[in-house]
Protein backbone atom coordinates (compact mmCIF):
# COMPACT_ATOMS: atom_id res chain seq x y z
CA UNK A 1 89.81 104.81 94.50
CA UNK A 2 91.84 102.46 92.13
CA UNK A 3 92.89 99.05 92.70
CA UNK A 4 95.00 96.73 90.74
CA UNK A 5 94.32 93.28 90.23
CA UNK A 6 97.45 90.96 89.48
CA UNK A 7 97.46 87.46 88.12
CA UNK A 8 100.66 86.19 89.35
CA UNK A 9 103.78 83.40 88.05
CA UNK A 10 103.73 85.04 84.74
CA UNK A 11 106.90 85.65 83.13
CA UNK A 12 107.79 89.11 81.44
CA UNK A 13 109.57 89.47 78.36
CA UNK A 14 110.87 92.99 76.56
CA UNK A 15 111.89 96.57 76.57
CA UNK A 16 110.34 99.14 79.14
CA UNK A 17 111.81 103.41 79.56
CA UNK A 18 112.33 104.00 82.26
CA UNK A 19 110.14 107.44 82.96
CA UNK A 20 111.83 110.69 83.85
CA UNK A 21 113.09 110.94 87.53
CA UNK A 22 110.66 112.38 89.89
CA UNK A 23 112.58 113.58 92.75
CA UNK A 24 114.53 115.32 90.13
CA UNK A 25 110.80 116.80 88.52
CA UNK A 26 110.01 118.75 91.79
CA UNK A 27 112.88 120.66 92.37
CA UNK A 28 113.28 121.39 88.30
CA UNK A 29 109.61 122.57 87.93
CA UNK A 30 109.72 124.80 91.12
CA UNK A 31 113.03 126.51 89.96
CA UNK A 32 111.13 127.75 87.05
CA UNK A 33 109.83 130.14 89.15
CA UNK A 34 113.10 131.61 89.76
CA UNK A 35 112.83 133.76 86.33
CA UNK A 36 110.63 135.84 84.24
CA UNK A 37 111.93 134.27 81.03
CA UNK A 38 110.52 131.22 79.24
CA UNK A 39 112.15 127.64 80.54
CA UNK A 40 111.63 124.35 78.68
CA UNK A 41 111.69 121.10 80.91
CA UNK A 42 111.33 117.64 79.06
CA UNK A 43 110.74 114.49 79.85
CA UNK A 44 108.51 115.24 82.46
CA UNK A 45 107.23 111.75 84.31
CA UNK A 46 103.10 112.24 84.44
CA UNK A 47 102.90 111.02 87.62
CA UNK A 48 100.46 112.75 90.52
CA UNK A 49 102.61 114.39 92.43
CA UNK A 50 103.94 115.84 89.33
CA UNK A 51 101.28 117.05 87.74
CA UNK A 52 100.07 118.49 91.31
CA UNK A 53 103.14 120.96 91.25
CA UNK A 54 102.74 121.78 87.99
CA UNK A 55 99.07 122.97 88.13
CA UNK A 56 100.35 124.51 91.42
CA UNK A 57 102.84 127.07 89.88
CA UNK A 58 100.13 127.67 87.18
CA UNK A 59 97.93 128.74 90.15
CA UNK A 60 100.66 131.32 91.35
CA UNK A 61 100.85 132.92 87.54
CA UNK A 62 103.11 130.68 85.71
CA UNK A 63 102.55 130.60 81.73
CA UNK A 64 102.16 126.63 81.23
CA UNK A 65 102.52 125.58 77.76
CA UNK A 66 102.14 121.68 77.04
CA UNK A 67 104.49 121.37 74.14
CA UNK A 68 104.30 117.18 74.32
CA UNK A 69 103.46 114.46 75.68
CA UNK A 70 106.67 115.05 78.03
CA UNK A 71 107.75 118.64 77.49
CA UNK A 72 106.68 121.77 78.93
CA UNK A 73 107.38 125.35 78.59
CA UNK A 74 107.04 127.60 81.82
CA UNK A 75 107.22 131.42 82.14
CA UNK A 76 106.64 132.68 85.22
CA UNK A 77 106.61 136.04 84.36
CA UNK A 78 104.21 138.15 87.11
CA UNK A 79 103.56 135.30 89.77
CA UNK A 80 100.70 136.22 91.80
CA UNK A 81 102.21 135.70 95.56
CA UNK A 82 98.50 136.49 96.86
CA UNK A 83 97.24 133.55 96.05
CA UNK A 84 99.45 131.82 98.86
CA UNK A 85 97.13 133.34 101.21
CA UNK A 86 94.32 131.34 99.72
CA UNK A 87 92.18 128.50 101.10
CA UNK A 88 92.88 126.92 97.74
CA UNK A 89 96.72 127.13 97.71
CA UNK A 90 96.51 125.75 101.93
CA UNK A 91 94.34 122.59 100.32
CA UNK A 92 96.87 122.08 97.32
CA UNK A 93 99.70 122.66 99.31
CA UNK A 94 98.62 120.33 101.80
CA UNK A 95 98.49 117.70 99.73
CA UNK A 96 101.84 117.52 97.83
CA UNK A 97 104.73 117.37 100.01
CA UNK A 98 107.02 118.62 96.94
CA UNK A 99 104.91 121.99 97.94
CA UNK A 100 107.90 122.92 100.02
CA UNK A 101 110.29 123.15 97.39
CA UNK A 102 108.69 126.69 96.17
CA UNK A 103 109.65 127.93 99.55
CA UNK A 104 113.42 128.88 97.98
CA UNK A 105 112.34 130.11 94.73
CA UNK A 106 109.72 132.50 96.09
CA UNK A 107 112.05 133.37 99.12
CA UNK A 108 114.96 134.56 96.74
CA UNK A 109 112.35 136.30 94.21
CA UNK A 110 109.77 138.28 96.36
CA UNK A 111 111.31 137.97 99.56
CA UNK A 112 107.51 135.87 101.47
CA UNK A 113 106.59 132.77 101.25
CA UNK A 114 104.25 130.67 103.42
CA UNK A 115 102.98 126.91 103.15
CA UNK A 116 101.13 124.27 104.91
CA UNK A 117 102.32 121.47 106.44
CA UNK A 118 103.16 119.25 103.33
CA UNK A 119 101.52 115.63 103.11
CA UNK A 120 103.10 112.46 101.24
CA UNK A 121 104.40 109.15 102.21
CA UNK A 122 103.53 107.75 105.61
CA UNK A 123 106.91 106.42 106.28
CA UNK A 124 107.50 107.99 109.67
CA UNK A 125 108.90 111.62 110.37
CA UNK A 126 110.55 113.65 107.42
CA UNK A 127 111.45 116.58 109.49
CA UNK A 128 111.52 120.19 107.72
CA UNK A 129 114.28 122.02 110.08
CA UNK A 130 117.11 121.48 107.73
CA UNK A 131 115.06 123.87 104.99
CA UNK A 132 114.14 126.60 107.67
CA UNK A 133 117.39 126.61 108.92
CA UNK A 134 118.80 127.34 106.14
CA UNK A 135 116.69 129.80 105.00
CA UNK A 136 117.41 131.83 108.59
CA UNK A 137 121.16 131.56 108.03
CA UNK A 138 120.21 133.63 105.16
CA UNK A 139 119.09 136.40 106.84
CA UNK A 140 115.34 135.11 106.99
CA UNK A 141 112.75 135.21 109.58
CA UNK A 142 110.86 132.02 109.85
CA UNK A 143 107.33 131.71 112.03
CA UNK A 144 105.29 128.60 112.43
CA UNK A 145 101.71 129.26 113.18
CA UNK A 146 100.30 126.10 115.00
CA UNK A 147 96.83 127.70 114.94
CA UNK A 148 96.55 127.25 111.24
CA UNK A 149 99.57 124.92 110.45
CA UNK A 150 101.51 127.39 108.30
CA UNK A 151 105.06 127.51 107.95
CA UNK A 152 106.14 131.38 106.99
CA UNK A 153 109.25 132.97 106.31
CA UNK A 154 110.00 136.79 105.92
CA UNK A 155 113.07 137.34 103.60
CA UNK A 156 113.55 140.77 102.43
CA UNK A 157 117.19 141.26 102.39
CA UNK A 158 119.05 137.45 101.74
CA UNK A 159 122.88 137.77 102.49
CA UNK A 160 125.16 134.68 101.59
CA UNK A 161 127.00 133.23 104.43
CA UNK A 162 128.97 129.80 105.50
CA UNK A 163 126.20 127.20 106.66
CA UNK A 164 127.05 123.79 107.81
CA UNK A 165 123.57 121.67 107.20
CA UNK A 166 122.46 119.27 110.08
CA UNK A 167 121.64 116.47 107.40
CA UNK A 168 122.61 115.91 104.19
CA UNK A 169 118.81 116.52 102.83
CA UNK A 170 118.32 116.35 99.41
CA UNK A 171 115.39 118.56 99.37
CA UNK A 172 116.77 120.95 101.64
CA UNK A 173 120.01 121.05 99.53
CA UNK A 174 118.03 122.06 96.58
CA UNK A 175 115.61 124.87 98.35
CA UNK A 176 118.86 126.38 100.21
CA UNK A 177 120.40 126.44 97.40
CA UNK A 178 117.57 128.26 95.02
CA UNK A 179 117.40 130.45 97.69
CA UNK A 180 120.78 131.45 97.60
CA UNK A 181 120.88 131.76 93.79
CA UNK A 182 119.52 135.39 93.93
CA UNK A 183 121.10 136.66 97.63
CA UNK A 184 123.63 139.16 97.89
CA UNK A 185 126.99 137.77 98.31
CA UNK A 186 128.56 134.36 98.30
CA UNK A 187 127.03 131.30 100.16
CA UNK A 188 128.95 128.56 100.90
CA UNK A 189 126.89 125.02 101.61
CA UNK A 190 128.71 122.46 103.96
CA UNK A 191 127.70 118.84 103.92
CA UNK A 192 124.86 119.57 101.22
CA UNK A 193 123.45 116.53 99.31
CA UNK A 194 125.04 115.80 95.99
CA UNK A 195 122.69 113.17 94.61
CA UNK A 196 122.46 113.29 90.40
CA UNK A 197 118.97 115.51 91.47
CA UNK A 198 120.81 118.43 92.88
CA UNK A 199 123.51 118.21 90.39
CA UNK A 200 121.15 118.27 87.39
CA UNK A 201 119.63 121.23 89.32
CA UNK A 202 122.78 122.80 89.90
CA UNK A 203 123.78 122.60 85.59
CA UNK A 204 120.32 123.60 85.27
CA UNK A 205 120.47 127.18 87.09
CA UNK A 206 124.15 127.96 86.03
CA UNK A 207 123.08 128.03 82.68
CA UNK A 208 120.56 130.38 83.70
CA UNK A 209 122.88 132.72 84.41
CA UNK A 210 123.96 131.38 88.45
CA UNK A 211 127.33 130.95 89.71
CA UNK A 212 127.46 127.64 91.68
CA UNK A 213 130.84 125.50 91.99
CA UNK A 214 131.47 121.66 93.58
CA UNK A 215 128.57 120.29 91.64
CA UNK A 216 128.82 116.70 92.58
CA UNK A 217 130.30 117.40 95.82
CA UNK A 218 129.40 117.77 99.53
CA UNK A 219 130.50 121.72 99.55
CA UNK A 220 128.96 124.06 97.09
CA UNK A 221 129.31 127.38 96.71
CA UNK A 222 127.05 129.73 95.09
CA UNK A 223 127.90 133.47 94.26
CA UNK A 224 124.59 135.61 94.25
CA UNK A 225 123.49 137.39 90.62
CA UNK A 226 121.24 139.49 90.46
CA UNK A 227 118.84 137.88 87.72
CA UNK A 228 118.35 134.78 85.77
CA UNK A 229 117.38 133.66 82.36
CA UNK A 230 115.84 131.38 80.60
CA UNK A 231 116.65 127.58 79.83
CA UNK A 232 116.15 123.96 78.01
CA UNK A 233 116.44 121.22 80.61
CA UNK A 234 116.03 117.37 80.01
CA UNK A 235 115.17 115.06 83.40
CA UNK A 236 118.01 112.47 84.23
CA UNK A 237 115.35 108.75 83.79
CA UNK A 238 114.50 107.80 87.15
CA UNK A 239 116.63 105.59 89.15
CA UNK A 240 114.06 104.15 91.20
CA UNK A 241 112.35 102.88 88.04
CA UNK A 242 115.36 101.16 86.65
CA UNK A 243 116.11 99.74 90.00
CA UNK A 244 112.50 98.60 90.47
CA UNK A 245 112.39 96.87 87.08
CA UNK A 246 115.67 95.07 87.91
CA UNK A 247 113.93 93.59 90.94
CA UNK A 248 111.22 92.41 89.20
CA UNK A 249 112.94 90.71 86.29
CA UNK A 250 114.64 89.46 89.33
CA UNK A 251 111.35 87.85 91.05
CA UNK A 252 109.60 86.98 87.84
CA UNK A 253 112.53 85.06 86.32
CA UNK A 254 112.13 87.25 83.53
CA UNK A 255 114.27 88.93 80.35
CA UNK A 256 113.61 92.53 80.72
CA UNK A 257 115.79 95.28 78.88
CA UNK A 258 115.78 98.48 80.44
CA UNK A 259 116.28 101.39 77.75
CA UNK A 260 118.17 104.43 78.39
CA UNK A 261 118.96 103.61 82.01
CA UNK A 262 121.03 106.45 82.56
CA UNK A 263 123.91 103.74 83.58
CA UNK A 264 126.54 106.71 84.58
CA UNK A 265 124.10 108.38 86.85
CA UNK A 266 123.06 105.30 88.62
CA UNK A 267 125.94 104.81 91.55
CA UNK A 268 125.78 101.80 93.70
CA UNK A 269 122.58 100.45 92.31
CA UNK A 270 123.89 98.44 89.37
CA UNK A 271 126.25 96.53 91.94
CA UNK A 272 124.26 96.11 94.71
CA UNK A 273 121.60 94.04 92.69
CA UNK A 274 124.60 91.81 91.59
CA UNK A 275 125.40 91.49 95.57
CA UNK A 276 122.05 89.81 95.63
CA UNK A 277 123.35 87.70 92.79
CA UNK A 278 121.12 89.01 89.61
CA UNK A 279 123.25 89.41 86.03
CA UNK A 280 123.26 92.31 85.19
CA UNK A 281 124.15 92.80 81.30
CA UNK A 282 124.96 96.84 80.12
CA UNK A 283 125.09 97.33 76.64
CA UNK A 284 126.00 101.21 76.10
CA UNK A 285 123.39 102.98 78.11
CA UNK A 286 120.58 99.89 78.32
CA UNK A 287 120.58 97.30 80.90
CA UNK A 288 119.71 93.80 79.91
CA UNK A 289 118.45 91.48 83.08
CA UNK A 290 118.55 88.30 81.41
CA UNK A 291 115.92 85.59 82.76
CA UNK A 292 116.99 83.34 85.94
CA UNK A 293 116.22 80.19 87.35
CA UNK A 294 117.87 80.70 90.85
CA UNK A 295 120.05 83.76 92.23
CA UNK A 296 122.20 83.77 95.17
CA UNK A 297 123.40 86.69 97.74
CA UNK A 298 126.66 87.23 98.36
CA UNK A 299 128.22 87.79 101.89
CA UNK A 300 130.79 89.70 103.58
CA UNK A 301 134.07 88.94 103.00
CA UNK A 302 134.68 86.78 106.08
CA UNK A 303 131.37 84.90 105.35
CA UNK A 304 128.85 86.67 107.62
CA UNK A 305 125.55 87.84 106.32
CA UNK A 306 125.23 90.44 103.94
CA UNK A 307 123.97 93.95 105.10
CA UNK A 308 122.13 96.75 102.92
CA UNK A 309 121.94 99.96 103.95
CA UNK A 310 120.66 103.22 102.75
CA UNK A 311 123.29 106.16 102.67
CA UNK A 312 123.90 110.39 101.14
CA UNK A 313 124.89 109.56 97.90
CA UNK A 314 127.03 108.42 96.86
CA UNK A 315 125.60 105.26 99.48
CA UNK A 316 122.47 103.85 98.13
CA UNK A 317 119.52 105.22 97.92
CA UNK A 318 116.84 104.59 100.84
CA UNK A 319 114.43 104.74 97.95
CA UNK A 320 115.02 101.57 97.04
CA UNK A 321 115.88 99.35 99.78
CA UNK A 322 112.51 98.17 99.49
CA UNK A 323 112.91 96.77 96.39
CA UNK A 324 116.24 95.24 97.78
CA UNK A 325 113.80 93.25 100.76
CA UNK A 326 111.66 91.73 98.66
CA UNK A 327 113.59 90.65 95.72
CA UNK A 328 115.87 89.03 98.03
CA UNK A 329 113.09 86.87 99.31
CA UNK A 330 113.10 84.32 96.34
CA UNK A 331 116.89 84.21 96.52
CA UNK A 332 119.27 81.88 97.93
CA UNK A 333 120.74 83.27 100.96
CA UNK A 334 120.01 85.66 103.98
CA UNK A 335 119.77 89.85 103.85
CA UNK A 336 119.86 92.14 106.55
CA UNK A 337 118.09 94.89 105.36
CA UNK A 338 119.06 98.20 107.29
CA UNK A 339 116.49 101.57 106.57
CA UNK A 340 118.29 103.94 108.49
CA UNK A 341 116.04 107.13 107.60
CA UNK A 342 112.51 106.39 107.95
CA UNK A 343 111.53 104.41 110.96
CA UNK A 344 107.61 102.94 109.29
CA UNK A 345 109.21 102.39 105.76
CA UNK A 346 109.72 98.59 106.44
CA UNK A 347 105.72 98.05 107.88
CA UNK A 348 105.13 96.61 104.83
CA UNK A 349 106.56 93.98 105.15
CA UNK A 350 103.46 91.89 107.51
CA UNK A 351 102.06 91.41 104.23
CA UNK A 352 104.83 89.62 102.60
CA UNK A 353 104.63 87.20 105.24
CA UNK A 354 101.22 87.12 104.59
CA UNK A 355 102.35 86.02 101.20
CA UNK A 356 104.60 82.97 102.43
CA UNK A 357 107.80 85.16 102.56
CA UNK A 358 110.22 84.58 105.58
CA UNK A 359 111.26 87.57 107.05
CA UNK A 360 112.16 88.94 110.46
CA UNK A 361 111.06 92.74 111.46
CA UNK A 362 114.05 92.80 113.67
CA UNK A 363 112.56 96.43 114.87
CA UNK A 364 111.00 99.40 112.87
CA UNK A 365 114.83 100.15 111.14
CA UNK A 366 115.83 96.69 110.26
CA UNK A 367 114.92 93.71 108.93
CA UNK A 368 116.58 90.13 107.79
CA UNK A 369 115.63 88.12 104.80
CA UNK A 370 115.77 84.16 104.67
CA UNK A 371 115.18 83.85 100.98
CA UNK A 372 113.61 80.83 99.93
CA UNK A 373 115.78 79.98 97.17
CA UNK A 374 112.38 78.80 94.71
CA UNK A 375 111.70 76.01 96.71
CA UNK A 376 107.44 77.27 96.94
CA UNK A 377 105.94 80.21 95.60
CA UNK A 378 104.36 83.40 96.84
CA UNK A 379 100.81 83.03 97.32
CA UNK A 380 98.12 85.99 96.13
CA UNK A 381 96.63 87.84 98.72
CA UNK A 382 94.31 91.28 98.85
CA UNK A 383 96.41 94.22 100.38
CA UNK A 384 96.76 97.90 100.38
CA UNK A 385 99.74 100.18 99.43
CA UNK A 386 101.42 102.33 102.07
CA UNK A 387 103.31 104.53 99.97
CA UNK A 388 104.87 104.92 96.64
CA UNK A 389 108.10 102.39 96.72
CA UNK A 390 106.32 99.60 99.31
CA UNK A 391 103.38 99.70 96.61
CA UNK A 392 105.68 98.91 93.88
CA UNK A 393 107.12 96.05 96.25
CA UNK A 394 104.06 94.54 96.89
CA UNK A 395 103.42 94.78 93.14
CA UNK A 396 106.58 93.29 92.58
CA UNK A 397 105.63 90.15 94.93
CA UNK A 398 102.14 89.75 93.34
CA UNK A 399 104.08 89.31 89.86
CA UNK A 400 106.03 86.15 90.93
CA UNK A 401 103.37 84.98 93.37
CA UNK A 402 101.01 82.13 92.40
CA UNK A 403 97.42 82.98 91.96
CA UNK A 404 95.62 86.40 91.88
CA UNK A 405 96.34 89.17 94.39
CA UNK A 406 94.35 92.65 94.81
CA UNK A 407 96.42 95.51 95.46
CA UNK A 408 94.44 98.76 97.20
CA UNK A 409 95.06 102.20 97.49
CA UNK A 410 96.82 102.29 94.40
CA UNK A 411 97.22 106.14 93.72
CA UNK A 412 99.89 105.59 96.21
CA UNK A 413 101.81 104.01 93.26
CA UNK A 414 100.41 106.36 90.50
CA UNK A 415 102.25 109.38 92.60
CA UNK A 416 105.87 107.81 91.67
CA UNK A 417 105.13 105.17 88.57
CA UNK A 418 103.50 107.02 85.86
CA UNK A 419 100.92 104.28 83.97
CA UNK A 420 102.62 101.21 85.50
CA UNK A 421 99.60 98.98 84.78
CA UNK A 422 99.91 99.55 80.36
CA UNK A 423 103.61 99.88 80.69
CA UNK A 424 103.99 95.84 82.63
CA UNK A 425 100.66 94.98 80.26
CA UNK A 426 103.71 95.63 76.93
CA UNK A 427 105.66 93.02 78.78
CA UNK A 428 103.32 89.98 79.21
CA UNK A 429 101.66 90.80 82.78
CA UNK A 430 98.56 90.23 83.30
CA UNK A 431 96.96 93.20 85.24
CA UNK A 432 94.09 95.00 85.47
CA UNK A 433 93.29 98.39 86.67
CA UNK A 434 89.62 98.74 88.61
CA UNK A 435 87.75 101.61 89.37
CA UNK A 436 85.53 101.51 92.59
């Protein structure tokens, strides 16, 4: 177990790179086993979860060539689909909730698949159905085993139909739709996510040789082939990073310059930081966050209190509406903060007040913000990380907070923030990773 410890009320100065997107990472590495023929993926974040998938489609009989420090060539050739009936694929699986997403690829390719119940965040439910009923519009037969917690799908004969998805899921978009890639017929997707993640995945598999059309809309259709090729793919940088590192120039009244933010992929995330009242200065595809004493949030238009929600895309991401809640508590102003997907992502937030912050937990959805405008600091405290994005809150807070704090459980953070400690270390913080 890892732990960081912060000294706090230091300000940052210079560049940082944003790391390759992750959400993007797990759905591009698992459609590599979607073909026989070599695929080259760069800019591959080395994060945990990451690196878990990868070593798990090496498991199954992918070819995995290291060809850099971010690149990787995969060629999953003869995949050995016995190995999902081993204890070592149930641990593995287990583990990495991006598991599920090499439900679609081995679904369309061999027709079986199985998997554990996948692990990850503790953030409340993250229901599955939308994937399995997908997959069973497509013809397949899907059995959950409660004996032995296994989730298994039969899907010898995958027929393209009209399917109108329950939720907008962005993983269950991108399994559907990998699925689909390789089914007789044409399949038409209704109300499918259409975040820069499936679209990237989408360019990605039509220039393997698939026919999908409405990439970057909520209706995709996809006419089955019967084989794909090969492929060069470069991740989008992650928009969680660059929105995390806005907050926390934010906080630490620091000049940060993000490189290579990816500014046309990035939505609503550039302006809603400005509704909190941070400058925001893009220079071709860098954003600058120039140092500031004070920042105030805006309101509605007829003066009532500002509310941030999380939304499908093109809404804003729920991914980082806890950076939104605590960067808004040294602001000047009020925030209701509204997490409408996850009902324990905002539990986090006891230990802000711990830290001095005033905040309301108006219920397990919601919360409002009185930001305190600079008028007295955060104060260091020892805490624990929930999960990946209230980690990098808390890590946030202990930046601009006076005196030391010890954050716990910190492979929480190391699953979404590849190296975060040497990469805020290059800007002036002064952190320290410890073993125990």
């Amino acid at each position: 177990m890892s732990s960081l410890k912060i000294q706090g009320g230091v300000k940052l100065q210079g560049e940082i790179i944003p790391q390759g997107a992750k959400n993007e990472a797990l759905q591009i590495i698992a459609a590599v086993l979607l073909s026989p023929e070599p695929i080259t993926i760069n800019k591959i974040p080395n994060i945990r979860d990451v690196n878990k998938l990868i070593e798990l489609v090496g498991d199954l009989g992918a070819k995995v060539e290291k060809l850099g420090e971010e690149s990787y060539r995969f060629t999953a050739k003869d995949l050995d689909v016995a190995f999902l009936e081993t204890d070592e694929f149930k641990t593995k699986a287990a583990s990495l909730r991006g598991s599920i997403m090499i439900l679609g690829p081995l679904l369309a390719r061999y027709g079986y698949a199985k998997i554990p119940r996948p692990g990850g965040d503790k953030i409340g439910r993250r229901r599955l159905d939308t994937h399995f009923i997908g997959f069973e519009k497509l013809g397949a037969k899907f059995n959950y085993s409660k004996k032995d917690a296994f989730y298994k799908i039969d899907a010898s004969n995958l027929q393209g139909c009209y399917m109108h998805l329950d939720e907008a899921s962005v993983t269950g978009t991108a399994n559907i739709l990998m699925a689909s890639v390789l089914a007789k017929g044409t399949t038409t997707i209704y109300n499918a996510a259409c975040e820069p993640y499936i679209q990237q995945l989408c360019k990605m598999l039509n220039r393997m040789g698939a026919k999908i059309s409405g990439i970057g809309s909520n209706l995709l259709q996809i006419e089955g082939v019967e084989k794909l090729g090969g492929t060069e793919h470069t991740m989008l940088p992650d928009m969680i990073e660059v929105g995390s590192f806005i907050g926390m120039a934010a906080m630490t009244q620091s000049a940060i310059t993000i490189k290579g933010a990816g500014v046309e992929h990035l939505g609503l995330i550039p302006d809603i930081f400005r509704r909190l009242g941070i400058q925001l200065e893009i220079k071709g595809d860098d954003i600058h966050v120039p140092a500031q004493e004070r920042y105030e949030i805006d309101t509605f238009i007829d003066g009532s209190i500002l509310t941030i929600a999380d939304a499908p895309w093109p809404g804003f991401t729920p991914d980082l509406l806890s950076i939104v809640l605590v960067t808004a508590i040294q602001a000047k102003g009020t925030v209701l903060v509204h997490q409408k997907m996850f009902e324990s992502r905002l539990f986090f937030v006891d230990k802000l007040i711990d830290m001095g912050a005033q905040i309301i937990l108006c219920d397990p959805h919601r919360a409002t913000v009185i930001g305190m405008d600079r008028k007295q600091p955060l104060k260091g405290i020892k805490m624990s990380s929930p999960d990946i994005r209230a980690g990098v809150s808390l890590l946030i807070a202990a930046l601009s907070a006076e005196g030391e704090s010890i954050i716990s459980n910190v492979e929480q953070i190391d699953r979404g923030y590849q190296n975060i400690d040497a990469r805020l270390k290059a800007l002036g913080a002064q952190i320290e990773r410890i073993e125990q």
